[in-house]
Protein backbone atom coordinates (compact mmCIF):
# COMPACT_ATOMS: atom_id res chain seq x y z
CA UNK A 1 0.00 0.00 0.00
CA UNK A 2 1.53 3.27 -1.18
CA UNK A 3 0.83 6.22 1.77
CA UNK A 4 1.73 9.54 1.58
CA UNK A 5 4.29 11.43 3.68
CA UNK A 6 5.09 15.06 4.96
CA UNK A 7 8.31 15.72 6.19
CA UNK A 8 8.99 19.36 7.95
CA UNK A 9 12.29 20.60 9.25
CA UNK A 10 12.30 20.01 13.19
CA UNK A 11 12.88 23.00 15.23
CA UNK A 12 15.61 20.99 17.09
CA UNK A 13 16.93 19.43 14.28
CA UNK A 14 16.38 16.30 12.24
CA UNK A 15 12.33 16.13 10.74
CA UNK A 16 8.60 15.58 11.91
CA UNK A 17 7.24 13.22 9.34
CA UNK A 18 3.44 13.10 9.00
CA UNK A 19 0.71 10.59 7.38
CA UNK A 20 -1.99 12.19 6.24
CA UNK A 21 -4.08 9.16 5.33
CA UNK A 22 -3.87 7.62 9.38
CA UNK A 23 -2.69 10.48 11.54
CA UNK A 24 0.32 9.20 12.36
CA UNK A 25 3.57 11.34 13.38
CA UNK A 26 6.87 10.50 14.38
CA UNK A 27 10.57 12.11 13.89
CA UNK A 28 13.93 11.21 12.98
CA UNK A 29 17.48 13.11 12.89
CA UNK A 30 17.83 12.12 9.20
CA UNK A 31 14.89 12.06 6.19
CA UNK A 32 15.72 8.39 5.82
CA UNK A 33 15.62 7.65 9.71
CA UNK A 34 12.14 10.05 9.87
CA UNK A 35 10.58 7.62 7.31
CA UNK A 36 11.41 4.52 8.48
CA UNK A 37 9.97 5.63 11.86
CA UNK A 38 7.10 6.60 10.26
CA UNK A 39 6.35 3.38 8.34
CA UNK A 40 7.11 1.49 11.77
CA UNK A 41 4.22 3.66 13.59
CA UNK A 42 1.85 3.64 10.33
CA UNK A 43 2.59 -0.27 9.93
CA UNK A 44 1.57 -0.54 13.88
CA UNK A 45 -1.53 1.54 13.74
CA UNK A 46 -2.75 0.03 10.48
CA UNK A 47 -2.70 -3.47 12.07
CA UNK A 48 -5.74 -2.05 14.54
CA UNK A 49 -7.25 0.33 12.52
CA UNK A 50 -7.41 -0.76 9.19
CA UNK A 51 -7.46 1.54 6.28
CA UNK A 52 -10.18 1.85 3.68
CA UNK A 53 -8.71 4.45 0.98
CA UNK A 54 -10.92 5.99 -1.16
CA UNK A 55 -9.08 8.71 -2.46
CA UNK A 56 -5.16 10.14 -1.60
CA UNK A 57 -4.75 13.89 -0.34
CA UNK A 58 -4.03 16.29 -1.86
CA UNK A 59 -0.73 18.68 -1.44
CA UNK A 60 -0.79 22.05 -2.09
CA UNK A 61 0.08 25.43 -1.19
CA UNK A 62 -1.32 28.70 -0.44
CA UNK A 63 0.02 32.28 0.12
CA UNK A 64 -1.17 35.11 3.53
CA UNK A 65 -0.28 37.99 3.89
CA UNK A 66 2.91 38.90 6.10
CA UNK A 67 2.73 40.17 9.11
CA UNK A 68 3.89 43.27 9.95
């Protein structure tokens, strides 16, 4: 099953990776390490919540004003 990932920069260092499709989020110091953690926690909640997918999200982005 092919899931969908979102990896962002951690404050501390290293990234917060995030599954749309089940909620899950974990981190790791590198991108590999950050995905493998991820598909450990996604692989763990999948196996009591299963996952009916209907449709994958969808990525985009959006501009706001800056503050001032």
């Amino acid at each position: 099953m092919e899931l969908s990932a979102i990896l962002t920069p951690a404050p501390e260092g290293g990234y917060v990776a995030f599954n749309p499709e089940t909620g899950t989020t974990t981190q790791g110091e590198t991108v590999e390490e950050a995905l493998d953690n991820l598909r450990e926690a996604t692989e763990l909640y999948l196996e009591e919540c299963p996952l009916q997918l209907t449709a994958r999200p969808l990525l985009t982005t959006f501009e706001v004003a800056e503050c001032a």
